[in-house]
Protein backbone atom coordinates (compact mmCIF):
# COMPACT_ATOMS: atom_id res chain seq x y z
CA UNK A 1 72.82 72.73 45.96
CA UNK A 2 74.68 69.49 45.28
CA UNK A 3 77.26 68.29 48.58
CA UNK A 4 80.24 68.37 45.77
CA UNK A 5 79.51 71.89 44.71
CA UNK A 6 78.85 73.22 48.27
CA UNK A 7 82.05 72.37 48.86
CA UNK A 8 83.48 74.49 46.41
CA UNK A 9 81.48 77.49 47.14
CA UNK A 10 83.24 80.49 48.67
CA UNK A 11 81.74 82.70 51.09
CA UNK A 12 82.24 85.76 53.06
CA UNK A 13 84.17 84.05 56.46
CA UNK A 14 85.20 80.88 57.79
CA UNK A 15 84.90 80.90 61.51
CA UNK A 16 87.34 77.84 62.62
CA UNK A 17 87.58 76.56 66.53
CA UNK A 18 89.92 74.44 68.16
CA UNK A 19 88.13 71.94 70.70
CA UNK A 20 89.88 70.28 73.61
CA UNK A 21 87.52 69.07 76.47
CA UNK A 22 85.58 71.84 76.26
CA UNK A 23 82.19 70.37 74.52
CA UNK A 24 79.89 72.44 76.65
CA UNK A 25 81.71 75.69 76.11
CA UNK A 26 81.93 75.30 72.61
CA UNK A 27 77.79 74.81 72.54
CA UNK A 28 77.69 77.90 74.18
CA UNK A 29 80.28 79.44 71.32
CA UNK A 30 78.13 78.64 68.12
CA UNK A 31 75.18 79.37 69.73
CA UNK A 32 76.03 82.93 70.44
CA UNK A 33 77.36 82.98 66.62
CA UNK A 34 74.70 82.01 65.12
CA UNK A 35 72.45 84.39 67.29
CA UNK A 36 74.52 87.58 66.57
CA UNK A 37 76.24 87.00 63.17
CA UNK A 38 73.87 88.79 60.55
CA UNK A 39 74.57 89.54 56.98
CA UNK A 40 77.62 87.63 56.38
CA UNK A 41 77.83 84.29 54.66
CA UNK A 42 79.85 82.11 56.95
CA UNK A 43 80.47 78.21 58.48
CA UNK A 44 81.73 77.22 61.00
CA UNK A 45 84.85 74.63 61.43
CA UNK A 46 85.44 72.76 64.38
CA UNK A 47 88.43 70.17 64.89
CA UNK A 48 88.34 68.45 67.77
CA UNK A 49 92.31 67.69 68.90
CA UNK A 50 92.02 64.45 69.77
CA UNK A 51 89.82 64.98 73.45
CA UNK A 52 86.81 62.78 72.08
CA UNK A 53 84.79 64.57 74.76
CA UNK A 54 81.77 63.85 73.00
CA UNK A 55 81.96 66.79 70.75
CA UNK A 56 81.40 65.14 67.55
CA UNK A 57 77.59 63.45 68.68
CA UNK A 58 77.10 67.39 69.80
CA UNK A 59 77.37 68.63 66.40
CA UNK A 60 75.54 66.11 64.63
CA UNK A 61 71.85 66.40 67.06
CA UNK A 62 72.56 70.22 67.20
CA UNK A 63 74.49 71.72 64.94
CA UNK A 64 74.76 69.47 61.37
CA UNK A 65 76.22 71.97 59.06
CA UNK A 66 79.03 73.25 61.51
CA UNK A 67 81.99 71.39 59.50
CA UNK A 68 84.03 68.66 62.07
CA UNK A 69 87.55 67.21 61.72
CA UNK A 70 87.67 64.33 64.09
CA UNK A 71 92.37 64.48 64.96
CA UNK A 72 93.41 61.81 66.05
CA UNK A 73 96.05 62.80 68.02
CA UNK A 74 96.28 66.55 69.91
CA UNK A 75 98.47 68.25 67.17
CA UNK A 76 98.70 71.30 69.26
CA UNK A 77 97.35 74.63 68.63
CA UNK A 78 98.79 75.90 65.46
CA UNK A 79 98.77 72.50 63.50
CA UNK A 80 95.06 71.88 64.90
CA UNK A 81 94.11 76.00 63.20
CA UNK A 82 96.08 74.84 59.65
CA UNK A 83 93.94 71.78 59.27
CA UNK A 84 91.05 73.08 59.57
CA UNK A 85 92.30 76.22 57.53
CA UNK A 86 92.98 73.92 54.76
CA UNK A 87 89.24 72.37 54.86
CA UNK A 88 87.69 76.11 54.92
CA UNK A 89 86.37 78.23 52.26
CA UNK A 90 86.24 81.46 53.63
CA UNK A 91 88.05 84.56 51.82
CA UNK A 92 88.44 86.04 55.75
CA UNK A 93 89.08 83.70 58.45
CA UNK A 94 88.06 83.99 62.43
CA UNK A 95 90.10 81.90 64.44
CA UNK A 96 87.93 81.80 67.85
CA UNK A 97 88.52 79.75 70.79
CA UNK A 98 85.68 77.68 71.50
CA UNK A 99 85.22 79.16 74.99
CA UNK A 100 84.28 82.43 74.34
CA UNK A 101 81.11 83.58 73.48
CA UNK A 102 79.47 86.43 71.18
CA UNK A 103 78.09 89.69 72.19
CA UNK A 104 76.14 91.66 69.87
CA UNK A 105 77.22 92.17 66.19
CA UNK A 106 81.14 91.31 67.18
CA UNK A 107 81.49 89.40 64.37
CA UNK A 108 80.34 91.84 62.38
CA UNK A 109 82.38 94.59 63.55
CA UNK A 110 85.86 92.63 63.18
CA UNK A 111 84.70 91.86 59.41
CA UNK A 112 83.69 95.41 58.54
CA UNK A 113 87.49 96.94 59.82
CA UNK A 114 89.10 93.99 58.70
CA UNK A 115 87.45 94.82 54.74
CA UNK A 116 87.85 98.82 55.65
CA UNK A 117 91.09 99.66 57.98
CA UNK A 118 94.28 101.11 56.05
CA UNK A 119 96.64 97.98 55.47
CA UNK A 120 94.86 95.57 58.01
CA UNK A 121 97.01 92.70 58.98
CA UNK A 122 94.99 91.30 61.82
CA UNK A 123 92.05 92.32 63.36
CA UNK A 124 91.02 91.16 67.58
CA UNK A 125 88.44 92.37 69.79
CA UNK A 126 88.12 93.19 73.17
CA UNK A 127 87.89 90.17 75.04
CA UNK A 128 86.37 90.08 78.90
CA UNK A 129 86.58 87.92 81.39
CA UNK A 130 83.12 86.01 82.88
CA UNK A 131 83.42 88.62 85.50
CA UNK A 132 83.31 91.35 82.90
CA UNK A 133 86.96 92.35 83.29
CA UNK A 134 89.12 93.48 80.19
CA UNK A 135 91.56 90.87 79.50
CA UNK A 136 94.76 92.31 79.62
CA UNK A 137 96.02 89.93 76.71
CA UNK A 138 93.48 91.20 74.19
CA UNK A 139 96.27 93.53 73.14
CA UNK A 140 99.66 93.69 73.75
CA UNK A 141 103.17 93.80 73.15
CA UNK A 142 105.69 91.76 71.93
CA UNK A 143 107.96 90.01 74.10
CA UNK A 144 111.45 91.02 75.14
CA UNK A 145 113.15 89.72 78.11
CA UNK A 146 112.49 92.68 80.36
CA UNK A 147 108.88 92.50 80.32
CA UNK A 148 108.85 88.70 80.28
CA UNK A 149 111.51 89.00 83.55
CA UNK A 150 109.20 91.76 85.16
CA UNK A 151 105.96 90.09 84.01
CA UNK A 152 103.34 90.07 87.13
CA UNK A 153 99.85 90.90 87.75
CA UNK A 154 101.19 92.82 90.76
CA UNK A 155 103.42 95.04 88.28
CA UNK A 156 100.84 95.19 85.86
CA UNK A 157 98.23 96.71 88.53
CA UNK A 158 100.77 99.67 89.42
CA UNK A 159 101.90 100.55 86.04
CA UNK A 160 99.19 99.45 83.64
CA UNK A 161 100.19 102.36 81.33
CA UNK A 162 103.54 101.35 80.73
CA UNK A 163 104.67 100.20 77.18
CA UNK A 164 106.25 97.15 78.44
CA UNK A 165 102.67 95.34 78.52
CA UNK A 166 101.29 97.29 75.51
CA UNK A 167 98.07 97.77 77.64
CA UNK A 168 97.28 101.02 76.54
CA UNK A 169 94.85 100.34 73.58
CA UNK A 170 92.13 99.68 75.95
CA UNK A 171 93.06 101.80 78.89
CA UNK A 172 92.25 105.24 76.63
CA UNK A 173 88.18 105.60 76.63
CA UNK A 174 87.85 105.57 73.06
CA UNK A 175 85.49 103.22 70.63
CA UNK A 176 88.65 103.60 68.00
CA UNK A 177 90.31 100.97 66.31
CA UNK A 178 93.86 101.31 67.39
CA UNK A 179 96.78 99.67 66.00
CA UNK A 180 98.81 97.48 68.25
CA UNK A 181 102.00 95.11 68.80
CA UNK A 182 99.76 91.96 68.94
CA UNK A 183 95.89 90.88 69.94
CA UNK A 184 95.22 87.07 71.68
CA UNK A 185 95.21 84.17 70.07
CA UNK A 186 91.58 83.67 71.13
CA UNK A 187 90.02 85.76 68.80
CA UNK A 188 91.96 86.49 65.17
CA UNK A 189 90.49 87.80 62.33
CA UNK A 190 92.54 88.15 58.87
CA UNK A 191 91.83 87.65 54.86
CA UNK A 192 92.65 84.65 53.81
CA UNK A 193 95.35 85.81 51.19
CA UNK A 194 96.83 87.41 54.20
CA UNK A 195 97.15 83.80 56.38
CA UNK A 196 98.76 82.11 53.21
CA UNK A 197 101.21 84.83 52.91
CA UNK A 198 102.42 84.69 56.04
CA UNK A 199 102.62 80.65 55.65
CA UNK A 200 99.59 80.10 58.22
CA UNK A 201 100.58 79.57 62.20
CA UNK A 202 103.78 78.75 62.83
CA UNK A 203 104.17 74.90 64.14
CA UNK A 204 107.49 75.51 65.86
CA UNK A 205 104.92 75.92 68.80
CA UNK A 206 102.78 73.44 70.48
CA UNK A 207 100.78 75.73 72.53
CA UNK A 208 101.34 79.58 73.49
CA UNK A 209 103.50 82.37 71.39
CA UNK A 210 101.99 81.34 68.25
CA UNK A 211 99.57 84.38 67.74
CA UNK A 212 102.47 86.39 69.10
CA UNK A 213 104.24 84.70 65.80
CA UNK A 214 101.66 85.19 63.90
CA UNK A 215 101.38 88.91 64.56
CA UNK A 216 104.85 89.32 64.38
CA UNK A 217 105.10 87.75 60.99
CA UNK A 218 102.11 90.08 59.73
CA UNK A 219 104.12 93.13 60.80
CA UNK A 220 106.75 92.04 58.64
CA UNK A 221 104.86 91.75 55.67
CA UNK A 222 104.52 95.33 56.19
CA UNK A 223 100.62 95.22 57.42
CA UNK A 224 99.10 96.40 60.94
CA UNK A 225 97.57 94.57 63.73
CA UNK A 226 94.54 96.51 65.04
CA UNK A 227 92.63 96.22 68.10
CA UNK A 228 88.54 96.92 67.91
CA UNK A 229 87.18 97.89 71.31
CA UNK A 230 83.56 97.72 69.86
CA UNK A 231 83.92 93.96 69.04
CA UNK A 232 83.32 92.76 72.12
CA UNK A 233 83.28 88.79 72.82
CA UNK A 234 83.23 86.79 76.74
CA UNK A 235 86.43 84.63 76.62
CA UNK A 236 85.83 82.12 79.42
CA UNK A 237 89.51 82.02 79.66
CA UNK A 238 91.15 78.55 80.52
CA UNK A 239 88.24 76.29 79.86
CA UNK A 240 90.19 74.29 77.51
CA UNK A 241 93.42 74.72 79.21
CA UNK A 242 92.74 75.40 83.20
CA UNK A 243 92.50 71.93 84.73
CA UNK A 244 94.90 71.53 88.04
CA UNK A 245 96.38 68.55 86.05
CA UNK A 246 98.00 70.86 83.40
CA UNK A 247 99.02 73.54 85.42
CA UNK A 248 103.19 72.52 85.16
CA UNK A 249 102.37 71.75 81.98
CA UNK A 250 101.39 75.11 80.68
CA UNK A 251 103.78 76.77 82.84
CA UNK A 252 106.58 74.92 81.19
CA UNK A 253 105.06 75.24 77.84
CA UNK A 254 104.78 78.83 77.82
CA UNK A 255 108.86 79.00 78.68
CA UNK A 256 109.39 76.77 75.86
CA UNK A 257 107.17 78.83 73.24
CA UNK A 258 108.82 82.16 74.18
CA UNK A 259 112.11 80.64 74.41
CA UNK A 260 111.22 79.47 70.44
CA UNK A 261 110.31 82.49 69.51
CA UNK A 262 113.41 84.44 70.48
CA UNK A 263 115.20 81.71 68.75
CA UNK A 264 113.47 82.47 66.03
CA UNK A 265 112.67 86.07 66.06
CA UNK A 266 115.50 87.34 67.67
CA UNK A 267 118.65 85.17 67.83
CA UNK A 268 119.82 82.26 69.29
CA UNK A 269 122.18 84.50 71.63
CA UNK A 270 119.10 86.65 72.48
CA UNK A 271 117.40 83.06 73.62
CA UNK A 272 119.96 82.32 76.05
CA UNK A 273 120.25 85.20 77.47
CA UNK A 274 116.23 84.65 78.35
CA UNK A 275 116.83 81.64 79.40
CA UNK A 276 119.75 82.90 82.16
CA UNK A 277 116.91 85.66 83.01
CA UNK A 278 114.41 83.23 84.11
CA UNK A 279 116.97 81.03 85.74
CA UNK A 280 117.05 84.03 87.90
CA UNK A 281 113.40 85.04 88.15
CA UNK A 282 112.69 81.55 89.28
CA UNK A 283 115.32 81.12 91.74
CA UNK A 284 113.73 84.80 93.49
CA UNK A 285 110.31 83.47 92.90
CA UNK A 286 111.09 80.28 94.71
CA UNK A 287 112.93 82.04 97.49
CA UNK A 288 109.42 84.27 98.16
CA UNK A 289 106.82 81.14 97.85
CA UNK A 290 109.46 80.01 100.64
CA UNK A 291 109.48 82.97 103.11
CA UNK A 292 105.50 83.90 102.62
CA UNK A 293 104.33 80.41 102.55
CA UNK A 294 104.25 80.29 106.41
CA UNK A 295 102.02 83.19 106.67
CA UNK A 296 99.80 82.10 103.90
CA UNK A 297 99.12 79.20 105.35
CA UNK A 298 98.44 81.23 108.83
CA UNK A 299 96.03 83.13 106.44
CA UNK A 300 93.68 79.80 105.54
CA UNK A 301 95.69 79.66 102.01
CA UNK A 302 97.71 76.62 102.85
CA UNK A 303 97.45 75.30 99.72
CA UNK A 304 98.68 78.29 98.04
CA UNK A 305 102.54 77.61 98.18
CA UNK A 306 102.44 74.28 97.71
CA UNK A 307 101.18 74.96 93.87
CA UNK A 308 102.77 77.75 93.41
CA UNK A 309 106.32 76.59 94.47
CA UNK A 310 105.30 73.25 92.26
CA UNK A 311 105.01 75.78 89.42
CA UNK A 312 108.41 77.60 90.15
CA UNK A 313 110.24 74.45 90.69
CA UNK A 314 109.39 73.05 87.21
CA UNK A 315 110.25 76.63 85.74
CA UNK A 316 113.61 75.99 87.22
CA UNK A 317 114.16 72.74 85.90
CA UNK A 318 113.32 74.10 82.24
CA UNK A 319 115.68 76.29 82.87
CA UNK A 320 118.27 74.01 83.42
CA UNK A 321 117.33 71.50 80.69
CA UNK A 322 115.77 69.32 83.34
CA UNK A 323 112.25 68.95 81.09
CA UNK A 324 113.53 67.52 77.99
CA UNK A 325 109.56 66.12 77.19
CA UNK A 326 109.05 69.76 76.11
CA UNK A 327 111.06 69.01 72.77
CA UNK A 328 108.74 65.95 71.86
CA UNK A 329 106.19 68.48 70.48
């Protein structure tokens, strides 16, 4: 077929990843696509945000036909998705993170509900951890300011039932499709007239909230998020984002995202008033990391408060309106 017609040819999905740094994982990603996606015409779309880690030589010696947007600065998240959207020519659309990595026909399974499930907004699967944990973000609910004031792992453990996390999809033992609040940004499945409806990802947000948005925005179009439990991908978590470098950074960022969506969702009173809350959650946090720190240390985890208070601290500057390089994106 002629390059100029190819490029006009629809097909069944477009499966579109986001690369930052993470050239290895994302080898790993298309591999396991192309080794367990059967019976669906599909291509893959990679833009790499502006991490030149290589990723482009990758593609050509291994994978040719995977389509590659070269950015030329990191755009952020939801920008990065809506280029490559734009470039794709798929009438469903996977938005994947490029470390995670395919298990059986999961593919499959999220395009078969996503065609067959009443009034199907979104579609996400159940996402595990390397250790082959659940992911407790896989599905969830949306944000309010009590369960972003009481959100721990610690919490979490001792009431994982409670509708403040929105945990319960994959706590009942059932191979179901259950509708939920909102599934990770990680793994996103949705038609294509469905994405342009909703006016694509929302670039209010840099990094973080903007599949919360996204979900959020669906529901108000009157369709239904739905979680698949027998869709099941490995999500590496953090390879693109888990470097001790960027660890203020995405603690700050995801205080900024929230705080933009409750701005936007909510109200701008409804904003500050989540602000004020985790003024207060970080002046308790920081008053903990101060009193256990001792023992930790006593313990062999003397490194533990020093991050962690490095963490709170820059919360509590946010707070305050000490981190004003949060509004250059």
């Amino acid at each position: 077929m002629p390059v100029e017609a190819d490029k006009l040819r629809t097909m069944d999905l477009s499966i579109i990843l986001v690369n930052w740094n993470s050239k290895d994982y994302l080898f790993k990603s298309i591999a396991s696509i192309e080794a367990e996606t059967k019976g669906i015409d599909f291509e893959i779309v990679v833009i790499d945000s502006a991490s030149y880690d290589g990723c482009d030589e990758m593609l050509r010696q291994t994978y040719p036909h995977v389509r590659f947007i070269q950015s030329d600065k990191n755009i952020g998240f939801a920008k990065a998705n809506n280029e490559a959207f734009k470039v794709s020519r798929g009438r469903d659309i996977l938005f994947l993170n490029p470390d995670t990595e395919i298990e059986s026909a999961a593919i499959n399974e999220l395009y078969v509900y996503s065609q067959s499930l009443p009034n199907a907004g979104i579609v996400g699967a159940k996402l595990l951890n390397s250790d082959r944990s659940v992911q407790e973000t896989c599905a969830r609910a949306f944000p309010t300011i009590l369960n972003q004031v009481l959100e721990s792992n610690c919490l979490r453990s001792i009431f994982p039932g409670s509708s403040l996390w929105g945990m319960q999809s994959f706590l009942v033992s059932t191979d179901a499709p259950k509708g939920v609040d909102a599934v990770s940004g990680a793994c996103i499945m949705m038609k294509r007239s469905v994405f342009e409806n909703v006016e694509m990802f929302s670039t209010d947000y840099f990094m973080y909230s903007e599949d919360i948005d996204l979900c959020f925005k669906v529901r108000k179009a009157g369709l239904n998020t739905y979680y698949i439990p027998t869709a099941v991908i490995v999500h590496h978590g953090g390879g693109s984002s888990s470097q001790t470098s960027v660890n203020t950074f995405s603690s700050v960022m995801m205080l900024e995202s929230r705080w933009r969506y409750f701005r936007k969702t909510r109200s701008l009173r409804y904003a500050w008033l989540y602000r004020l809350a985790m003024l207060g959650v970080s002046i308790v946090r920081i008053g903990i990391v101060l009193l256990v720190w001792p023992a930790q240390g006593l313990r062999g985890k003397k490194y533990w408060g020093e991050s962690t208070l490095k963490k709170w601290l820059a919360k509590l500057r946010w707070t305050l309106g000490g981190e004003r390089w949060v509004n250059n994106y």
